[in-house]
N, C-alpha and C. Protein backbone atom coordinates (compact mmCIF):
# COMPACT_ATOMS: atom_id res chain seq x y z
N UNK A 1 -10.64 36.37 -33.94
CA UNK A 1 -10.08 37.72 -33.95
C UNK A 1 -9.00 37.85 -32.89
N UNK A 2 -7.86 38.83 -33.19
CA UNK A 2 -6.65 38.43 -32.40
C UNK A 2 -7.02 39.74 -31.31
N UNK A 3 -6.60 39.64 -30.05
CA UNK A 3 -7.16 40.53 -28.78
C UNK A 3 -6.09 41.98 -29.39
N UNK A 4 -6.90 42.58 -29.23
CA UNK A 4 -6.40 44.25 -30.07
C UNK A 4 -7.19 45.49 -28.61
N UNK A 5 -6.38 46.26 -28.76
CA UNK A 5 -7.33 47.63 -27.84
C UNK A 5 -7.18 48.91 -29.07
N UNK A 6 -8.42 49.68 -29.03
CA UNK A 6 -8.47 50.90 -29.56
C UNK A 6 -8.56 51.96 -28.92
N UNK A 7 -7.27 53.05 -28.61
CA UNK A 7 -7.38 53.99 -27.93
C UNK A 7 -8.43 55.10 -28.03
N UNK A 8 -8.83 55.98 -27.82
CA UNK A 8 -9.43 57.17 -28.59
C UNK A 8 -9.25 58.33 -27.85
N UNK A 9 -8.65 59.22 -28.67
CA UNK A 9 -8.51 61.06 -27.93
C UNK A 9 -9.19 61.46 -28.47
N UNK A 10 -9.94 62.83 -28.02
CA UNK A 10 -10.55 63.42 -28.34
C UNK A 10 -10.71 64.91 -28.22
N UNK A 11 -10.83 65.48 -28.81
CA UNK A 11 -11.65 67.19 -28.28
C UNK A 11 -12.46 67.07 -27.72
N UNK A 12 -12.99 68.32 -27.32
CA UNK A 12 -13.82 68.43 -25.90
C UNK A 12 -15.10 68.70 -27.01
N UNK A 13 -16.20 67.81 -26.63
CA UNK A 13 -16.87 68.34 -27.23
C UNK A 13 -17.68 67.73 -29.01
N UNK A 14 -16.58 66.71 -29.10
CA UNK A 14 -16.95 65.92 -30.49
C UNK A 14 -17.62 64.92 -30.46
N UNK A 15 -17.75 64.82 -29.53
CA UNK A 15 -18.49 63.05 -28.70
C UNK A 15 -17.62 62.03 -28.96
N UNK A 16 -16.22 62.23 -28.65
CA UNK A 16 -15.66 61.17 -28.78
C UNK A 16 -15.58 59.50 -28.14
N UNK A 17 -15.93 60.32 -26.36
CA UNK A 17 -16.41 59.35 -25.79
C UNK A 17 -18.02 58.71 -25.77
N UNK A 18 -19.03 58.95 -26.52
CA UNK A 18 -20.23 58.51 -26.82
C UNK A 18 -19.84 57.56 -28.66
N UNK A 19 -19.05 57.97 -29.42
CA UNK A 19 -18.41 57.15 -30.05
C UNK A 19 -18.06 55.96 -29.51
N UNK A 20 -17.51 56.17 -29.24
CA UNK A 20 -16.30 54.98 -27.83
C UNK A 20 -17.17 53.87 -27.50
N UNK A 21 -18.24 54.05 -26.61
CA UNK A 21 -19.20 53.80 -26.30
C UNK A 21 -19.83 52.72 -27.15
N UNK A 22 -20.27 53.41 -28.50
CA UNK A 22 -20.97 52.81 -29.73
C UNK A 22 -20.28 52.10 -30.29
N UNK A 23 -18.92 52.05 -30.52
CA UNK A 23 -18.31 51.52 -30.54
C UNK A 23 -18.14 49.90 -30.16
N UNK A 24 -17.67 49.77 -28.55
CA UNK A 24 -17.29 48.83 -27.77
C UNK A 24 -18.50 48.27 -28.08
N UNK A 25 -19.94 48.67 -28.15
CA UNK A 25 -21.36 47.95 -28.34
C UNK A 25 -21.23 47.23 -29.84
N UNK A 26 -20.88 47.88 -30.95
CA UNK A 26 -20.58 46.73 -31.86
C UNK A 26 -19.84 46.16 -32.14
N UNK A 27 -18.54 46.27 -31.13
CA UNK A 27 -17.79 45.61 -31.56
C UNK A 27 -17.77 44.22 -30.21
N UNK A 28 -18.41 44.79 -29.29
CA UNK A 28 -19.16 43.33 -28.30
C UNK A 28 -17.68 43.63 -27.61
N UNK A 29 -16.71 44.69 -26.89
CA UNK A 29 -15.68 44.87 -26.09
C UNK A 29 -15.81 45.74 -25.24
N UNK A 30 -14.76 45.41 -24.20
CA UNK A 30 -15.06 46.40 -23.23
C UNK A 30 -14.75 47.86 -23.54
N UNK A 31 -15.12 48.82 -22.37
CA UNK A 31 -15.16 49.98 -22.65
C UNK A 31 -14.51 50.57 -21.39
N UNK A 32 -13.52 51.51 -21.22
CA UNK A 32 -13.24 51.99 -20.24
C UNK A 32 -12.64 53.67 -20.30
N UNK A 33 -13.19 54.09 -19.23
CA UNK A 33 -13.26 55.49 -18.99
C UNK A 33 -13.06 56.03 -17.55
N UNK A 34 -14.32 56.06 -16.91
CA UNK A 34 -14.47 56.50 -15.85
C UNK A 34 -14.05 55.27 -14.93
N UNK A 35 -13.99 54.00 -15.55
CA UNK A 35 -13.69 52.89 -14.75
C UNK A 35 -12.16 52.86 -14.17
N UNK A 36 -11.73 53.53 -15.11
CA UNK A 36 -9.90 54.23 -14.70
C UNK A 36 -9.67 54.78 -13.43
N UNK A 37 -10.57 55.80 -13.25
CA UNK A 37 -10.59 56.44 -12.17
C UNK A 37 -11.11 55.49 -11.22
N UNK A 38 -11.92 54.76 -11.02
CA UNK A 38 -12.76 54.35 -10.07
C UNK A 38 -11.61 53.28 -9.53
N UNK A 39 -10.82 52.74 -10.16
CA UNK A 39 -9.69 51.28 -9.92
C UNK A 39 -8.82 52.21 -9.40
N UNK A 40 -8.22 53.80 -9.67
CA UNK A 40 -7.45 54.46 -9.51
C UNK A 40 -7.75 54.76 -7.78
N UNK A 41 -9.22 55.09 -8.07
CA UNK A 41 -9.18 55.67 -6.37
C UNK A 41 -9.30 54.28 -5.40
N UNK A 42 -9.70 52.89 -5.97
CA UNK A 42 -9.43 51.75 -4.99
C UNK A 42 -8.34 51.73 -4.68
N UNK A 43 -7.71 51.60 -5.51
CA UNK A 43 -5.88 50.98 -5.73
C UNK A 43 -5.32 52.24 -4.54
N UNK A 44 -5.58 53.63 -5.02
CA UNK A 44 -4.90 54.31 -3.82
C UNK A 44 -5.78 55.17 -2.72
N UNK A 45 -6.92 54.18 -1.99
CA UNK A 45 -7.78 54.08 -1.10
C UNK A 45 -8.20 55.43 -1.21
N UNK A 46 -8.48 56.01 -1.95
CA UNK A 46 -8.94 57.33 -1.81
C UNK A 46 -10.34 57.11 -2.71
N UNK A 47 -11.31 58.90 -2.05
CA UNK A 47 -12.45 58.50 -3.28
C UNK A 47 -12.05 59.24 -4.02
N UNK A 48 -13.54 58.19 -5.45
CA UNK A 48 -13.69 58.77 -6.24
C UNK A 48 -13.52 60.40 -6.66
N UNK A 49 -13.89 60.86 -5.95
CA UNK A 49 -14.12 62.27 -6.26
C UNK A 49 -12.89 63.24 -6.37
N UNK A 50 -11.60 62.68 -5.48
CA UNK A 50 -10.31 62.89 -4.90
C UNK A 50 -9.65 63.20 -6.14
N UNK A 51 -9.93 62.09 -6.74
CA UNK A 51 -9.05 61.58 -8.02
C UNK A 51 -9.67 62.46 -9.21
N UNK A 52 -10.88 62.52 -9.47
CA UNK A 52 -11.33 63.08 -10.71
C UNK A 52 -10.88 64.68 -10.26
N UNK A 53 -11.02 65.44 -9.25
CA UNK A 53 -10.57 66.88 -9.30
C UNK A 53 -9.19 66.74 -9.40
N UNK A 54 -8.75 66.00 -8.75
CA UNK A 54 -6.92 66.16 -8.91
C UNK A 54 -6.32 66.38 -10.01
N UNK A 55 -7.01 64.86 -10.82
CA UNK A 55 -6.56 64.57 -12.40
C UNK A 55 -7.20 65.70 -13.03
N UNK A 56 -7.88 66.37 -12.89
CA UNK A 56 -8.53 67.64 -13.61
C UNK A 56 -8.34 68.74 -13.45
N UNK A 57 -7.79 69.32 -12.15
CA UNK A 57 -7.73 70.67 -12.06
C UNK A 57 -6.53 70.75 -11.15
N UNK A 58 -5.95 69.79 -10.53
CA UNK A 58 -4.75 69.73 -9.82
C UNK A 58 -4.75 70.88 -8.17
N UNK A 59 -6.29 71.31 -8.41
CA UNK A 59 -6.56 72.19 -7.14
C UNK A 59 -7.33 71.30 -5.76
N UNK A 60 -6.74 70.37 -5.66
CA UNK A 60 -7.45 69.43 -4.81
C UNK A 60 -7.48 69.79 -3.06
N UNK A 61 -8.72 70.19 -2.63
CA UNK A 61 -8.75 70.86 -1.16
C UNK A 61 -8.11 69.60 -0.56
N UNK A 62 -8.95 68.17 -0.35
CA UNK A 62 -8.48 67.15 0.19
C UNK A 62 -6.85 67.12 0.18
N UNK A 63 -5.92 67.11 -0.98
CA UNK A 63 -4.61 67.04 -0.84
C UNK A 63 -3.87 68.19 -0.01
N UNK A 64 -4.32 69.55 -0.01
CA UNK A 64 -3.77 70.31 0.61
C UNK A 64 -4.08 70.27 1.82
N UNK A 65 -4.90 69.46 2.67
CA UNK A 65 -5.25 69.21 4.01
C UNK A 65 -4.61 68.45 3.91
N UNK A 66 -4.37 67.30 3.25
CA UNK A 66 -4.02 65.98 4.02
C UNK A 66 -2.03 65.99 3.88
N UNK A 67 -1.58 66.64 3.01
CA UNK A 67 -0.13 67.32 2.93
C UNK A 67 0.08 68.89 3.13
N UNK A 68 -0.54 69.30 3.95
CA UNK A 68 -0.40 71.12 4.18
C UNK A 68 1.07 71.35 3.79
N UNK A 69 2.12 70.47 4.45
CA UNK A 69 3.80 70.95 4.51
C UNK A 69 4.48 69.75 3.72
N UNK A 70 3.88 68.95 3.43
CA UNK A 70 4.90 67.79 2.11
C UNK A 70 4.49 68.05 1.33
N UNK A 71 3.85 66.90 0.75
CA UNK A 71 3.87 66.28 -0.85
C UNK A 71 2.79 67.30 -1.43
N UNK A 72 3.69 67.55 -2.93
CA UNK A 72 2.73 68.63 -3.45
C UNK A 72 1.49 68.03 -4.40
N UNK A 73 0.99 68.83 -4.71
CA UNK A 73 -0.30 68.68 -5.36
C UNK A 73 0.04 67.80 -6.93
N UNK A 74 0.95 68.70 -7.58
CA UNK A 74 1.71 67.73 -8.87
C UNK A 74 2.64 66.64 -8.13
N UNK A 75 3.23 66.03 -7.32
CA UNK A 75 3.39 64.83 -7.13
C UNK A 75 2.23 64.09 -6.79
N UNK A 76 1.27 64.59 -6.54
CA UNK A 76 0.24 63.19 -6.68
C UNK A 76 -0.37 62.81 -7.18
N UNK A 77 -0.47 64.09 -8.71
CA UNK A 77 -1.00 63.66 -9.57
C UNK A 77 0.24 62.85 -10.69
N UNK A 78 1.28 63.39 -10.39
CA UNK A 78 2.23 62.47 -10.79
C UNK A 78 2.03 60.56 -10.40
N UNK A 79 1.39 60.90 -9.06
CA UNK A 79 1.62 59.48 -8.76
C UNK A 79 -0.04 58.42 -9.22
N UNK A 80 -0.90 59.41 -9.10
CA UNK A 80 -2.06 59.36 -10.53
C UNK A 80 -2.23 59.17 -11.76
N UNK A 81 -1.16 59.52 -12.18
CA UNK A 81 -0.75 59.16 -13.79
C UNK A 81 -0.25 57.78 -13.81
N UNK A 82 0.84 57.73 -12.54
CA UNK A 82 1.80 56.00 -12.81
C UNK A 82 0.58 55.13 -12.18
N UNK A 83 -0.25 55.44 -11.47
CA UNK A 83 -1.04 54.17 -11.41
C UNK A 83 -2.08 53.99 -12.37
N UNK A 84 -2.92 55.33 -13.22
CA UNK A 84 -3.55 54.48 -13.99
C UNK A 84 -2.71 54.51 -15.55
N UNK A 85 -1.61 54.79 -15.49
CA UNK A 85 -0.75 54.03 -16.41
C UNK A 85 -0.99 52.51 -16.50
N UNK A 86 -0.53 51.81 -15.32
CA UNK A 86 -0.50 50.31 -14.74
C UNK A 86 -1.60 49.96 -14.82
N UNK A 87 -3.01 50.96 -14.78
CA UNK A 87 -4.38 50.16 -14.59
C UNK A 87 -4.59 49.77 -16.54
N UNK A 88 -4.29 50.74 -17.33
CA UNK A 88 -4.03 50.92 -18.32
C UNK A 88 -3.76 49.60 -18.92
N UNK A 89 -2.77 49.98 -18.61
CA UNK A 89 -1.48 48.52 -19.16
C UNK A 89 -2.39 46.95 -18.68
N UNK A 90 -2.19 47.04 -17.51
CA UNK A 90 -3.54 45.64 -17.53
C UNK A 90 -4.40 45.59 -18.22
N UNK A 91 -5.62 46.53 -17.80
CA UNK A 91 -6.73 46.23 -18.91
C UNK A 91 -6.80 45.54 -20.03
N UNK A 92 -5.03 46.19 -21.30
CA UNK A 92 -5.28 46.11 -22.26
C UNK A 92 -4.70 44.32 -22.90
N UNK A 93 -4.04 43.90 -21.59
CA UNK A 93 -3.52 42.89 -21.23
C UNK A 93 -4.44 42.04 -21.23
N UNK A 94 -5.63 42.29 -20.44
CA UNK A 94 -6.53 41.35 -20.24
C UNK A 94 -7.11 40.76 -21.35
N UNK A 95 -8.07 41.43 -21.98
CA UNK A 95 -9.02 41.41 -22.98
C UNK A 95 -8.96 42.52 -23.93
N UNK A 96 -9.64 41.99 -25.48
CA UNK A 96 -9.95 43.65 -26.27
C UNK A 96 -10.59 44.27 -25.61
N UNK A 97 -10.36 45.79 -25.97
CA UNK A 97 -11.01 47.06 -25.25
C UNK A 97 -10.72 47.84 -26.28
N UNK A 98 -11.14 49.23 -25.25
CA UNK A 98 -11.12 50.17 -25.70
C UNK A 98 -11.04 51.37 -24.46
N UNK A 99 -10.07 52.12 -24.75
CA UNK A 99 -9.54 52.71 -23.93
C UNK A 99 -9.93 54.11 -24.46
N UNK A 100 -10.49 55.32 -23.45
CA UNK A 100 -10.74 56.61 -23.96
C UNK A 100 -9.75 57.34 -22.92
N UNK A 101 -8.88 58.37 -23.80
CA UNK A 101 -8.15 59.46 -22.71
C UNK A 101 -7.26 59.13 -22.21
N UNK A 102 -6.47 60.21 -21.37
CA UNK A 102 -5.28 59.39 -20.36
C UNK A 102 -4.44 58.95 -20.99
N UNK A 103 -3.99 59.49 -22.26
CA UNK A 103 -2.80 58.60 -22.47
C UNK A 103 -2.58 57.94 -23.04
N UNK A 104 -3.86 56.88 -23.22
CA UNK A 104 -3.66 55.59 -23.46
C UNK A 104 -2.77 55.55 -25.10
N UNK A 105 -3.27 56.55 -26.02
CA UNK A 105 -1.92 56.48 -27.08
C UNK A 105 -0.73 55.96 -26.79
N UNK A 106 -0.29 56.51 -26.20
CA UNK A 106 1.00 57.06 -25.74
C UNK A 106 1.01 55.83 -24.99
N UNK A 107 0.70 54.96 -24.20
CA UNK A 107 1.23 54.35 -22.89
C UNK A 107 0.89 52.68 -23.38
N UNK A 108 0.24 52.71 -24.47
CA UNK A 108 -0.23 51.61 -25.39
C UNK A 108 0.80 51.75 -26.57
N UNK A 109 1.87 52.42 -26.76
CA UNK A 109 2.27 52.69 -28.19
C UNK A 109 3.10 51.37 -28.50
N UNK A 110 3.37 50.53 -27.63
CA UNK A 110 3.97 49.77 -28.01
C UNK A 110 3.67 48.31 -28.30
N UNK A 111 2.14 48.00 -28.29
CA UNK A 111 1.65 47.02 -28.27
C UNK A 111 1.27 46.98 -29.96
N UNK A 112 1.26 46.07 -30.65
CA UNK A 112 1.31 45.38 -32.10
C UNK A 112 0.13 45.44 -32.53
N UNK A 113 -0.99 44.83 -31.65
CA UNK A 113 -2.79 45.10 -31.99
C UNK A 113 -3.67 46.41 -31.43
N UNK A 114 -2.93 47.59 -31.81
CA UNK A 114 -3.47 48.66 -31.22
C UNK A 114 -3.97 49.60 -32.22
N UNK A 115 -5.00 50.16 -32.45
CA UNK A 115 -6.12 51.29 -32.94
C UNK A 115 -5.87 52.66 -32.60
N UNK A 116 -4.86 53.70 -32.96
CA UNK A 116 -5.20 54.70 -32.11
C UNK A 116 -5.85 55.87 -33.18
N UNK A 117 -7.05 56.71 -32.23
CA UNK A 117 -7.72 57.15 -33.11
C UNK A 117 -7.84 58.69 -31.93
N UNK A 118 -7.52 59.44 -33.21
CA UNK A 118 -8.07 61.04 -32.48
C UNK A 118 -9.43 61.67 -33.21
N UNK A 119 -10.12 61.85 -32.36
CA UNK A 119 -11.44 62.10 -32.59
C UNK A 119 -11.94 64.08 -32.58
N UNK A 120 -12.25 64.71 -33.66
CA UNK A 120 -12.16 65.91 -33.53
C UNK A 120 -13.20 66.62 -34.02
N UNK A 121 -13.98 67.69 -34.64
CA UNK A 121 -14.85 68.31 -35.25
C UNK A 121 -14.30 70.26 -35.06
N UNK A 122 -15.43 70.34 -36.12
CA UNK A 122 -14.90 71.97 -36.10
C UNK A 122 -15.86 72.83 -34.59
N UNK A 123 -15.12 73.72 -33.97
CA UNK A 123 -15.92 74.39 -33.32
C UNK A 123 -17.10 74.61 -33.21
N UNK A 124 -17.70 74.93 -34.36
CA UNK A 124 -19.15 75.12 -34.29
C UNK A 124 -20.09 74.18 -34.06
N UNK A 125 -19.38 73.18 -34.70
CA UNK A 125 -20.14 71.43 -34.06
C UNK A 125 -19.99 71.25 -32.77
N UNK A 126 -18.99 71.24 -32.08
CA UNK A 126 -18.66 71.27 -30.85
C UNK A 126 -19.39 72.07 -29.92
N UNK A 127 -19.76 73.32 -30.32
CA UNK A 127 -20.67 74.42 -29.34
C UNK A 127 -21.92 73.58 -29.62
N UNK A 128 -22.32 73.64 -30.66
CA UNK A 128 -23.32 72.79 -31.22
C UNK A 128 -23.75 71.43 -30.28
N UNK A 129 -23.01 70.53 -29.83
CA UNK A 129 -23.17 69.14 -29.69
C UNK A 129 -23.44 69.39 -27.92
N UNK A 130 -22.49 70.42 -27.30
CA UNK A 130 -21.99 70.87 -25.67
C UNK A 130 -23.78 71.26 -25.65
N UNK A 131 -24.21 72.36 -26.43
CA UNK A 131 -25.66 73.08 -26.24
C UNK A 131 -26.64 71.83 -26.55
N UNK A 132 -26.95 71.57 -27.62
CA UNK A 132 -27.77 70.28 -27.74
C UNK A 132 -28.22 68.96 -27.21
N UNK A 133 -27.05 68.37 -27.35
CA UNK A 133 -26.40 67.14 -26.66
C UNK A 133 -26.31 66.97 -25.61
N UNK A 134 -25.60 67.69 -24.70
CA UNK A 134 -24.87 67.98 -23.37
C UNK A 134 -25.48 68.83 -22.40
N UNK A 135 -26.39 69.56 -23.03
CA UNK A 135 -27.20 69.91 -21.94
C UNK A 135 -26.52 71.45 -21.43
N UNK A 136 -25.74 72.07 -22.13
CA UNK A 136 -25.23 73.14 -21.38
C UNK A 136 -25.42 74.57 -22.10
N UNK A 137 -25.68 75.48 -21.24
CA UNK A 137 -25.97 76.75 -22.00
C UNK A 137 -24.94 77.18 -22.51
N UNK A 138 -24.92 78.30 -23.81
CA UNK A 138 -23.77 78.58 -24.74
C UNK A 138 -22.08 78.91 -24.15
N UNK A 139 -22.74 80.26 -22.72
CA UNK A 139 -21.28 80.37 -22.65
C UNK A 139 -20.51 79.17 -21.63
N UNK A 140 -21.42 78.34 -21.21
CA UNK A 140 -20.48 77.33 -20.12
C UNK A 140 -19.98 76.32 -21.11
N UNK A 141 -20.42 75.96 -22.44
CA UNK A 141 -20.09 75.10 -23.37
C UNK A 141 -18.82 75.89 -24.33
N UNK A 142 -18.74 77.20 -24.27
CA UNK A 142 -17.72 77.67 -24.48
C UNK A 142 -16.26 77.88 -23.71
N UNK A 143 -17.13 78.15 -22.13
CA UNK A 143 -15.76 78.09 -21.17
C UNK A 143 -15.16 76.65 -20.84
N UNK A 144 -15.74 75.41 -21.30
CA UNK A 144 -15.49 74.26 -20.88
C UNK A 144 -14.49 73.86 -22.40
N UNK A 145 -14.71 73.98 -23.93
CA UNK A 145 -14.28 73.86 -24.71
C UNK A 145 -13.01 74.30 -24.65
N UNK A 146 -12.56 75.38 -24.35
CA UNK A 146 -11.52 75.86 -24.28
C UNK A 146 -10.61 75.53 -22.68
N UNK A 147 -11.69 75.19 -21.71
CA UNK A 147 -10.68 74.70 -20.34
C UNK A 147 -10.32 73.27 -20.56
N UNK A 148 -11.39 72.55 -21.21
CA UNK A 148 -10.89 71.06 -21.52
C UNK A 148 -9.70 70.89 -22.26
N UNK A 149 -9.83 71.42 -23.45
CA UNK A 149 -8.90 70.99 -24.22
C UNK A 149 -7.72 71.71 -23.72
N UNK A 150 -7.32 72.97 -23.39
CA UNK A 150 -6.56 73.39 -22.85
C UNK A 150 -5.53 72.28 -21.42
N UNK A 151 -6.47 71.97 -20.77
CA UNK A 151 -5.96 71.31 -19.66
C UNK A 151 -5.96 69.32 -20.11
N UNK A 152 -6.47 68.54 -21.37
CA UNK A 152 -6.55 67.92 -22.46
C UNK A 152 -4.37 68.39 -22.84
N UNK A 153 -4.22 69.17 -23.42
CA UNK A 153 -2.97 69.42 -23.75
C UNK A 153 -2.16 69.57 -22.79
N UNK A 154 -2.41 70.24 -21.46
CA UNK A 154 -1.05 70.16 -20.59
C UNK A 154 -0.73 69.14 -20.08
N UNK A 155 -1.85 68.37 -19.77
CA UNK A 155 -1.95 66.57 -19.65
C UNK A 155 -0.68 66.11 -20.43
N UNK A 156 -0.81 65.80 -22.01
CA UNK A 156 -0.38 65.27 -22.22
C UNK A 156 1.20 65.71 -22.51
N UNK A 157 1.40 67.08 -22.49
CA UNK A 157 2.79 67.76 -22.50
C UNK A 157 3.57 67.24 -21.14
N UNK A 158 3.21 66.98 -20.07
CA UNK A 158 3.26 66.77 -18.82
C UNK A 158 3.93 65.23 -19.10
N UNK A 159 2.74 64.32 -19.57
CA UNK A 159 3.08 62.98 -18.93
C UNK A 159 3.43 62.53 -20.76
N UNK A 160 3.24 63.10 -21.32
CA UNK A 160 4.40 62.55 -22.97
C UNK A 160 4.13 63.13 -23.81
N UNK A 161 5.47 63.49 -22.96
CA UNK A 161 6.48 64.85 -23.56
C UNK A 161 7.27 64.27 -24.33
N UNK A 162 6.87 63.04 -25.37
CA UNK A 162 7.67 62.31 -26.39
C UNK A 162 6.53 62.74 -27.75
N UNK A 163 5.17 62.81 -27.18
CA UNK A 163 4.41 63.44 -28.12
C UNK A 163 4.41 65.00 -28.81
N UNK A 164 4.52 65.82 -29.87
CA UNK A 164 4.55 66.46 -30.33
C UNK A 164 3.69 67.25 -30.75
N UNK A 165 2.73 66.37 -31.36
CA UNK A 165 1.51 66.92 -32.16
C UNK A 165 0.30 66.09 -31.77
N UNK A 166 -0.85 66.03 -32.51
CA UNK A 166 -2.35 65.14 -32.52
C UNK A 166 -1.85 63.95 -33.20
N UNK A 167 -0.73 64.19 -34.48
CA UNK A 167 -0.64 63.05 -35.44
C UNK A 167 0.07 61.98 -34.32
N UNK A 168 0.93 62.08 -33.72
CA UNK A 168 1.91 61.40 -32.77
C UNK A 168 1.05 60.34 -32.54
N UNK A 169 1.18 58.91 -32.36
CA UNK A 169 0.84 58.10 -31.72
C UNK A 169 -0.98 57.09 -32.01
N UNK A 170 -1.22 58.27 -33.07
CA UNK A 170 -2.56 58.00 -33.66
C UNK A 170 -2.74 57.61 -35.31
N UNK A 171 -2.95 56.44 -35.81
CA UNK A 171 -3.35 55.95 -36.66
C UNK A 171 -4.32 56.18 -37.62
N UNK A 172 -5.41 57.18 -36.60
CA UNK A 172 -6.49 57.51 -37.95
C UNK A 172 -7.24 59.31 -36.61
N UNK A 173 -7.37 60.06 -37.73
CA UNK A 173 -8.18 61.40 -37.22
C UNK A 173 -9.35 61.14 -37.54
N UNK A 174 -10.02 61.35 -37.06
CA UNK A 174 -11.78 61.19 -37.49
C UNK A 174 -12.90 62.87 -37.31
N UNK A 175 -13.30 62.98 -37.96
CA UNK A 175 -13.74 64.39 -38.04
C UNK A 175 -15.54 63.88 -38.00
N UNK A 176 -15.72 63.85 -36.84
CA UNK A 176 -16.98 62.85 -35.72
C UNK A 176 -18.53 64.23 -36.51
N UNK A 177 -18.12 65.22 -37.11
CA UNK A 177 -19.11 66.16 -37.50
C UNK A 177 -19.69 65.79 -38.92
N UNK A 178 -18.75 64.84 -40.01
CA UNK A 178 -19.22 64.13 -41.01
C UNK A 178 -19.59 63.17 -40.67
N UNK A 179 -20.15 62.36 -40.08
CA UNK A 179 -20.24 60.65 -39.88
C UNK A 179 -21.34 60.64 -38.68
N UNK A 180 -21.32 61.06 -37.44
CA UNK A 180 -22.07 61.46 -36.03
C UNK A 180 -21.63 60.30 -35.94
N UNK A 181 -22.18 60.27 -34.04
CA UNK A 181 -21.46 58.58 -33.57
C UNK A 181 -21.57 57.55 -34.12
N UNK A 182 -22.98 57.31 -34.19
CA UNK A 182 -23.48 55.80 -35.01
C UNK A 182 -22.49 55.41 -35.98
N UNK A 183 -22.41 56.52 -37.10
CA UNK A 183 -21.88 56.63 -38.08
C UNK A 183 -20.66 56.39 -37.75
N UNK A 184 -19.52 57.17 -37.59
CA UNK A 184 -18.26 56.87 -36.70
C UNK A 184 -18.02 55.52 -35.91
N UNK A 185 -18.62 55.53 -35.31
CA UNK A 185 -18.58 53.97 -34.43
C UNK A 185 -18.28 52.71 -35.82
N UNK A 186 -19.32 52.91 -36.57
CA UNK A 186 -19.50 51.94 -37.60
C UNK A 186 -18.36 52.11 -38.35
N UNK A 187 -17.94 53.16 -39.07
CA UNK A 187 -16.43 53.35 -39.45
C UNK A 187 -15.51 52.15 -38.89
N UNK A 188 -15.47 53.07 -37.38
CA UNK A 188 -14.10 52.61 -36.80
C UNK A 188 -13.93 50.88 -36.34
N UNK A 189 -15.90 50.33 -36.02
CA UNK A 189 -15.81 48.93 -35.95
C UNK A 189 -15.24 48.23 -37.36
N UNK A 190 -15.61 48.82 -38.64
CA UNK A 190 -15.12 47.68 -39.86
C UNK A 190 -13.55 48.44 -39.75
N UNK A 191 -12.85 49.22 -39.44
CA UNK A 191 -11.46 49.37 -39.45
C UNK A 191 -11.03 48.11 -38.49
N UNK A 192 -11.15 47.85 -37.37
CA UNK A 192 -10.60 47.13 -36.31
C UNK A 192 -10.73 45.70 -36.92
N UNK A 193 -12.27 45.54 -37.49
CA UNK A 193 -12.30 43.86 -37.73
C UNK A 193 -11.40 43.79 -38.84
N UNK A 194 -11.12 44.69 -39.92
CA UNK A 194 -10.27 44.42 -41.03
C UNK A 194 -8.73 44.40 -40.72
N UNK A 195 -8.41 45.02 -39.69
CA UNK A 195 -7.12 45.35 -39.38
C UNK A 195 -6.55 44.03 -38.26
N UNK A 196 -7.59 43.34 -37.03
CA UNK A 196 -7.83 42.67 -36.51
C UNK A 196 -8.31 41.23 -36.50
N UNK A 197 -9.16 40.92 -37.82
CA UNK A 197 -9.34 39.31 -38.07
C UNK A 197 -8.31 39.00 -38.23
N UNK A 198 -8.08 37.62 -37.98
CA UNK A 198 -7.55 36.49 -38.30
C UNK A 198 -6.18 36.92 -37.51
C-alpha cells in the first residue's frame, strides 16, 4: 500500500474525532490530534496548556503577562498555526496517518495520496451524541456546539482564506448520524485501501 494521510474535519459534536480514532485502528496507522499540540508546545518550549487556550480562545492570561506591551495575542497564534503547519507537514511525510483538524485539508492539499473527509450530522444528533456520549448537560452541549464550530470557522477563514466552503479541499462528506463510528470508520477504511493499494 502506497503511504497516503487522511485528513478529517469535523463539526462539533459528530464524533468525528472518535471516527478518526476507529479508523487509524483498522486501518493499523497513526493517529494524530492532541499530539499536534503537545510537539507544538515542545517545539515552542511552552506548556501544554499555553497552546490549547491560545489555539482556542486566543484569550491567553500567560501571553498577556509574558508580552503586556509587544507581541499580540493573534501573532502568536499566528506563529501557532506556522509551527503546527510544519509539525503537520512532517508527520504526513513520515508515515500513513491520519490527521484530525487544524487545517490539515488545506495544508495537505497538495500531496497526491491524500483522503480528505468532512465529517458532519444534523443537530439533533449532535445535542444527542454531546448529552449521551460526552457527558455534558443539554445547555453546555448547546453552548459548546455553537462556540466550537463558530470558532472551527474563524480558524479556518483566518489561516485559509483560499477555502470557501466545507466542499473546498475535501473529497468525501460523511453524515457520521447514518453509519455511527464503527460504521463510518469501516466506510472510510475500504475507501483508503481502494483508493490506496497498490
Amino acid at each position: 500500500m502506497k503511504q497516503y494521510v487522511v485528513t478529517i474535519s469535523r463539526q462539533f459534536g459528530s464524533m468525528g474525532r472518535s471516527i478518526a480514532q476507529a479508523l487509524a485502528r483498522q486501518l493499523d496507522i497513526d493517529f494524530y490530534d492532541r499530539d499536534i499540540v503537545e510537539e507544538t508546545a515542545r517545539r515552542m518550549g511552552l506548556p501544554v496548556s499555553v497552546i490549547s487556550d491560545t489555539e482556542e480562545t486566543a484569550q491567553s492570561v500567560y501571553f498577556r503577562r509574558l508580552y503586556p506591551l509587544g507581541m499580540s495575542v493573534p501573532s502568536i497564534r499566528d506563529e501557532i498555526f506556522l509551527v503546527q503547519k510544519n509539525i503537520i507537514r512532517d508527520l504526513a511525510a513520515r508515515s500513513s496517518c491520519i490527521v484530525v483538524g487544524r487545517c490539515g485539508g488545506s495544508i495537505l492539499a497538495d500531496l497526491p495520496n491524500r483522503l480528505g473527509v468532512y465529517v458532519y450530522a444534523p443537530y439533533s444528533r449532535r445535542l444527542q451524541n454531546c448529552t449521551q456520549k460526552l457527558g455534558m448537560d443539554e445547555a453546555t452541549a448547546c453552548r459548546m456546539i455553537r462556540e466550537v464550530d463558530r470558532a472551527r470557522e474563524l480558524y479556518h477563514r483566518r489561516y485559509c482564506p483560499e477555502v470557501k466552503d466545507v466542499f473546498t479541499d475535501h473529497d468525501l462528506m460523511l453524515d457520521s448520524s447514518r453509519f455511527g463510528v464503527e460504521g463510518s470508520a469501516r466506510l472510510l477504511a475500504h475507501i483508503a485501501q481502494t483508493m490506496f493499494d497498490g
